[in-house]
N, C-alpha and C. Protein backbone atom coordinates (compact mmCIF):
# COMPACT_ATOMS: atom_id res chain seq x y z
N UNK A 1 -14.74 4.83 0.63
CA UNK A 1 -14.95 3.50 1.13
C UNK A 1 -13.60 2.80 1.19
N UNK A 2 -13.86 1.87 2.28
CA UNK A 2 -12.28 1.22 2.36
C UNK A 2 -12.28 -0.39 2.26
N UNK A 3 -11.71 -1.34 1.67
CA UNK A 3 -12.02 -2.27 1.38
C UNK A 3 -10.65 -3.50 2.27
N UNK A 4 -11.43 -4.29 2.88
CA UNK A 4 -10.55 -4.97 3.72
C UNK A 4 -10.75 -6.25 3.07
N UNK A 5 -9.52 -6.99 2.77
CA UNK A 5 -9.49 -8.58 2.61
C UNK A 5 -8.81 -9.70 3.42
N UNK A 6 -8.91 -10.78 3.83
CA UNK A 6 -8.40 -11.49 4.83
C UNK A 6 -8.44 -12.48 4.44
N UNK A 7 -7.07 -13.41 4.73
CA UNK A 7 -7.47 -15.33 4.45
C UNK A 7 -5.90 -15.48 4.65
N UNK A 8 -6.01 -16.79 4.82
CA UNK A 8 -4.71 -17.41 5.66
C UNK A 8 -3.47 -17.71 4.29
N UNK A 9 -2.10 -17.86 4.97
CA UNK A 9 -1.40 -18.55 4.22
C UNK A 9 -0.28 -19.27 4.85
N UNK A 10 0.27 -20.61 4.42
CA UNK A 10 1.39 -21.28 5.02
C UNK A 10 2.29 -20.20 5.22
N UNK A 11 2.81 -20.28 6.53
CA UNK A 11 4.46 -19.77 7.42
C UNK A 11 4.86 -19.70 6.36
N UNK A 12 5.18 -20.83 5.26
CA UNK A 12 6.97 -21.21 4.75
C UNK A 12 6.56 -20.05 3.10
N UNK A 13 5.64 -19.64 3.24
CA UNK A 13 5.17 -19.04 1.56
C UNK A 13 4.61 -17.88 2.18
N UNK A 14 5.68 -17.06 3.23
CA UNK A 14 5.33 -15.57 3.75
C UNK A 14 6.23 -14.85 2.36
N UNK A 15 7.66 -15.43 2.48
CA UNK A 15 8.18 -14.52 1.46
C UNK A 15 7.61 -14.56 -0.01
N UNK A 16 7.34 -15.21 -0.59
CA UNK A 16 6.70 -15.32 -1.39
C UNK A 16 5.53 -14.14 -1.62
N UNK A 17 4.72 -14.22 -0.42
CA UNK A 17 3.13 -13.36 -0.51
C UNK A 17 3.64 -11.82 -0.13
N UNK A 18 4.81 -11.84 0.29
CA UNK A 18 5.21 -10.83 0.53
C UNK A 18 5.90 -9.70 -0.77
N UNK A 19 6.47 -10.38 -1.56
CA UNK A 19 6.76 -10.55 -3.19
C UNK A 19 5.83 -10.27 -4.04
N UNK A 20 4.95 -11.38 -4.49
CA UNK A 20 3.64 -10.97 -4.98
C UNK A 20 2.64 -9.93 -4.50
N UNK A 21 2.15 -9.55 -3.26
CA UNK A 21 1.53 -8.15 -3.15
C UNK A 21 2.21 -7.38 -3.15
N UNK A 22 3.20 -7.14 -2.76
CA UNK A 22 4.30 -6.25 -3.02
C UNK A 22 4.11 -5.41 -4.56
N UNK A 23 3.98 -6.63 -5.47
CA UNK A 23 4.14 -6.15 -6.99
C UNK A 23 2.50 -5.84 -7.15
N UNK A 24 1.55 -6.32 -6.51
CA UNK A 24 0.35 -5.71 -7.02
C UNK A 24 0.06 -4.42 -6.40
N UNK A 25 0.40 -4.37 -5.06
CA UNK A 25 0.59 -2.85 -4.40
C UNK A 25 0.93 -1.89 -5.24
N UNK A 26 1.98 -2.01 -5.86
CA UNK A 26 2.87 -1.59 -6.82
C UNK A 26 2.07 -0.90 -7.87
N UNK A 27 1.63 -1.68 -8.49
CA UNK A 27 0.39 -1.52 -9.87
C UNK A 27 -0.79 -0.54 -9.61
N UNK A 28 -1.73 -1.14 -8.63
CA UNK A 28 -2.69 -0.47 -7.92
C UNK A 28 -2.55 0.72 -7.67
N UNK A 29 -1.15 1.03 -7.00
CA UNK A 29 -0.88 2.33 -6.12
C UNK A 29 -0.69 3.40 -7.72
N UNK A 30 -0.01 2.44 -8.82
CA UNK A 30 0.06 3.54 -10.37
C UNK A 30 -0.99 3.75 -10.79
N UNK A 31 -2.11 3.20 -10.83
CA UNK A 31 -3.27 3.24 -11.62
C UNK A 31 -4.13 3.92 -11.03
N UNK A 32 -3.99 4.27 -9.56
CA UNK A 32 -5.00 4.29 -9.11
C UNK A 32 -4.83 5.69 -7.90
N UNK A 33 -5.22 5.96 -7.19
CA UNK A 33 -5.35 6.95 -6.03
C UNK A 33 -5.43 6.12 -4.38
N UNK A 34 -5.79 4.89 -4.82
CA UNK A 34 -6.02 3.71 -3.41
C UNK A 34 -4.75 4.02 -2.96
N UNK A 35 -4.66 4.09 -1.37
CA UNK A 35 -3.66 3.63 -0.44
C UNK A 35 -3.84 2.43 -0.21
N UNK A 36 -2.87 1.30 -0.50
CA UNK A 36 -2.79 0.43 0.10
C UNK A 36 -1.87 -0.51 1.65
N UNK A 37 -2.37 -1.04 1.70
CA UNK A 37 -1.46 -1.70 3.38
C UNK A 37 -1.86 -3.06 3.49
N UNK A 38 -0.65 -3.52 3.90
CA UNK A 38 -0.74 -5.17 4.38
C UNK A 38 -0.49 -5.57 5.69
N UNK A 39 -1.41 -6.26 6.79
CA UNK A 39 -1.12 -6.25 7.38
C UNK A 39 -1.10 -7.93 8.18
N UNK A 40 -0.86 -8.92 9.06
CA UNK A 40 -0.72 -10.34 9.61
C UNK A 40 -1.01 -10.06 10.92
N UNK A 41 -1.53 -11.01 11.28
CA UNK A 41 -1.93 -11.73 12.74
C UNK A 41 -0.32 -11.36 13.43
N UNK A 42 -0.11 -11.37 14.71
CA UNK A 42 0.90 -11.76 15.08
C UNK A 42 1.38 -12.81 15.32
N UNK A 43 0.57 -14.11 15.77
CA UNK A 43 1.17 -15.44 15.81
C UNK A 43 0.54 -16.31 14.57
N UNK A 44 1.41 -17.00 14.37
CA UNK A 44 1.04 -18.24 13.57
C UNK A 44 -0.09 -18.89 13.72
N UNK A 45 -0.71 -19.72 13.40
CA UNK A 45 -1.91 -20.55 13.95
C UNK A 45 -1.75 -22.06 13.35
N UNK A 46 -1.05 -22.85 13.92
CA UNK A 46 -1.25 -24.13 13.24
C UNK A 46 -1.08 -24.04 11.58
N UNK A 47 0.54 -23.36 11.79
CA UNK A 47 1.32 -23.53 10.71
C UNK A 47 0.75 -22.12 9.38
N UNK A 48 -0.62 -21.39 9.94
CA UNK A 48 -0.63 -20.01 9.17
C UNK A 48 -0.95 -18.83 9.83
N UNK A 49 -0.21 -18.18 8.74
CA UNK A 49 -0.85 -16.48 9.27
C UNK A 49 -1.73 -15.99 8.32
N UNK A 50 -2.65 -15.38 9.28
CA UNK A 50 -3.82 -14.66 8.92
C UNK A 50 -3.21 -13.24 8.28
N UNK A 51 -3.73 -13.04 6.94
CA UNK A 51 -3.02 -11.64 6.13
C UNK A 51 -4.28 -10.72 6.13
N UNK A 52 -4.15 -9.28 6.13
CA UNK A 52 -5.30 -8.49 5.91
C UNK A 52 -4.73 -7.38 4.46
N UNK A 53 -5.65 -7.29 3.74
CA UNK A 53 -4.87 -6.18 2.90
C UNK A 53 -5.98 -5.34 3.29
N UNK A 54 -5.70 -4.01 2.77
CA UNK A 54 -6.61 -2.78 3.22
C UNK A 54 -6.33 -1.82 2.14
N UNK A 55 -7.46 -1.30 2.05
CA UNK A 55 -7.10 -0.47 0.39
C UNK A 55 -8.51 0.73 1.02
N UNK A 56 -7.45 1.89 1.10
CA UNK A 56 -8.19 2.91 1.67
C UNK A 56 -8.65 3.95 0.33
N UNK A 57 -9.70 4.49 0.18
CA UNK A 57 -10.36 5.05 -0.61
C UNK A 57 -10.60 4.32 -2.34
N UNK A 58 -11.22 3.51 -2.05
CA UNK A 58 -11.59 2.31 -3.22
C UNK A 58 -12.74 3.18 -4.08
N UNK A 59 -12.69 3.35 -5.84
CA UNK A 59 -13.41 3.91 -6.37
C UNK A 59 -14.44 3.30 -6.87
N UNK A 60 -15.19 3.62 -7.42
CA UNK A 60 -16.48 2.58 -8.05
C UNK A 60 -15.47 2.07 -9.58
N UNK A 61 -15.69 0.89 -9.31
CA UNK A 61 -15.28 -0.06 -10.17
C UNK A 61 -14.06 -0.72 -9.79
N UNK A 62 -13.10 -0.52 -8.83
CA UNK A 62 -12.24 -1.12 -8.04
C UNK A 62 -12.08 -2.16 -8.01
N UNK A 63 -13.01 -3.30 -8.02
CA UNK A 63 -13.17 -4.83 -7.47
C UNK A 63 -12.72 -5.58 -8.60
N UNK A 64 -13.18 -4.75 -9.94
CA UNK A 64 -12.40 -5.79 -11.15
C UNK A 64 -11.29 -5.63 -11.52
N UNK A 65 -10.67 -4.18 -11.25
CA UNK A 65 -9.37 -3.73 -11.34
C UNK A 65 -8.67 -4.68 -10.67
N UNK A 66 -8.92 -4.83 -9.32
CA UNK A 66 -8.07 -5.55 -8.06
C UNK A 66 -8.11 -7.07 -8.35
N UNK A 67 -9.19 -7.64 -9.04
CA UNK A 67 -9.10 -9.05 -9.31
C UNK A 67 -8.19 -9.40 -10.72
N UNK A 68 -8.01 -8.39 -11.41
CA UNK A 68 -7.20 -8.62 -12.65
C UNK A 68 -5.73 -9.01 -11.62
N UNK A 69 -5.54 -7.97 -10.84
CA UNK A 69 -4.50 -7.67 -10.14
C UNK A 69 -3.92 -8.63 -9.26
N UNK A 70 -5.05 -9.45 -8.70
CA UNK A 70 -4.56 -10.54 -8.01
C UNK A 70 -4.49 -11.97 -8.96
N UNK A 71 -4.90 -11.84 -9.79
CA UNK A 71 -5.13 -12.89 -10.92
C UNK A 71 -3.73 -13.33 -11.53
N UNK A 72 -3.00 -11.64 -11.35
CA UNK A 72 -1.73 -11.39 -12.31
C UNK A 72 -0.84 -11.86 -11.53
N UNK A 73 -0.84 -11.56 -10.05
CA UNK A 73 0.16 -11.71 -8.83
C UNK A 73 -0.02 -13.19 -8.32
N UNK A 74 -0.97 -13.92 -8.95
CA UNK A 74 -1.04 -15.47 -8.89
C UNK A 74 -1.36 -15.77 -7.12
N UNK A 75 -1.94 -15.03 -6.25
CA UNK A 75 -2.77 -14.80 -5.08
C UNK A 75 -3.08 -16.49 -4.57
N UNK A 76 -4.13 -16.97 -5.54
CA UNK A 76 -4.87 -17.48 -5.39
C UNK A 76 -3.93 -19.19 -4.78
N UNK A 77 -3.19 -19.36 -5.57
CA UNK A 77 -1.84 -20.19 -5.31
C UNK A 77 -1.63 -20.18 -3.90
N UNK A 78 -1.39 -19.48 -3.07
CA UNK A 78 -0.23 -19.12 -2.20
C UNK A 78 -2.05 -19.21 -1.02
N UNK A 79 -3.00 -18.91 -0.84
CA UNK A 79 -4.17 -18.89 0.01
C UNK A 79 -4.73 -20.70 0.18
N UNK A 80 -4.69 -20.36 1.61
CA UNK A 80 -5.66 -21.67 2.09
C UNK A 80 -7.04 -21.37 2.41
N UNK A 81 -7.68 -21.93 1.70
CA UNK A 81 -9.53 -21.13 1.75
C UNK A 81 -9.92 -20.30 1.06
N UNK A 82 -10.75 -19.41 1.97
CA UNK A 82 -11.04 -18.17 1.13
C UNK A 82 -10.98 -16.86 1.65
N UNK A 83 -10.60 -15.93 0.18
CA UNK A 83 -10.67 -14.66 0.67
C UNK A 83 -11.83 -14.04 0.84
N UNK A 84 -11.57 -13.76 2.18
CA UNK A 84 -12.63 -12.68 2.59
C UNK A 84 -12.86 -11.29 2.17
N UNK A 85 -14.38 -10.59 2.27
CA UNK A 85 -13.56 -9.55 1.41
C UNK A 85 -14.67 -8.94 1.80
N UNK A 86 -14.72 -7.57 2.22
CA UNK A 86 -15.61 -6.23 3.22
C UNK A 86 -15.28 -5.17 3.47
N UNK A 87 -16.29 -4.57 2.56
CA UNK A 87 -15.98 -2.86 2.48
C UNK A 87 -16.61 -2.04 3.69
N UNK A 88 -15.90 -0.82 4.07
CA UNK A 88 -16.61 0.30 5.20
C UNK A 88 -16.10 1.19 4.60
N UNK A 89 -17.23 2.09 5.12
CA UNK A 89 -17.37 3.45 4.94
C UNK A 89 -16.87 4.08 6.90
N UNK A 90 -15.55 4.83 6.18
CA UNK A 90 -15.71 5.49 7.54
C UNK A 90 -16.78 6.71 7.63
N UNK A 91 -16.95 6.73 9.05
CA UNK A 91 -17.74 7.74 9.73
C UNK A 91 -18.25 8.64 9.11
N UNK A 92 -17.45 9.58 8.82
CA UNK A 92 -17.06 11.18 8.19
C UNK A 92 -18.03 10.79 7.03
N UNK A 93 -18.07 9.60 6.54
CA UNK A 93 -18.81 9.60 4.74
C UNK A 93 -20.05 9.40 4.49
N UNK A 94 -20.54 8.82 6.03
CA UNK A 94 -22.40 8.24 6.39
C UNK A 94 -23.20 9.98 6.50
N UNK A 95 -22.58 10.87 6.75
CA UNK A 95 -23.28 11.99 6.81
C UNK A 95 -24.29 12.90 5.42
């Protein structure tokens, strides 16, 4: 299963979010077997960009791991709204 998250953040606090997942990527990627990836909108929108993280092969129990993780990386600071957050199963795994 692959777990996608999305939610906006101010232009001026890219480097910043870029810093902080950076270091939870970091963690995740030791503890764990998840690939992770970050990915943004291409344009701005009235001063934000839309961020996606993607965390490919998520294990059962993942979600509390990852919230310690963003808890630690102080996430929640740096987001306008809310994170979105939706798991898929690729193809190959519905069989």
């Amino acid at each position: 299963m692959n777990r996608y998250i999305y939610y906006r953040v101010p232009v001026e606090k890219t480097a910043l979010l870029l810093q902080r997942v950076g270091l939870m990527f970091g963690e995740i990627e030791a503890r764990t077997a998840v690939t992770c990836e970050l990915s943004r909108r291409a344009q701005a929108d009235h001063g934000f960009h839309t961020w996606m993280e993607i965390y490919h092969g998520i294990p059962d129990g993942f979600g509390e791991m990852l919230s310690a993780c963003e808890a630690q990386a102080s996430l929640a600071s740096l987001i306008e709204g809310t994170r979105h957050v939706d798991d898929f199963l690729p193809v190959s795994e519905l069989r």
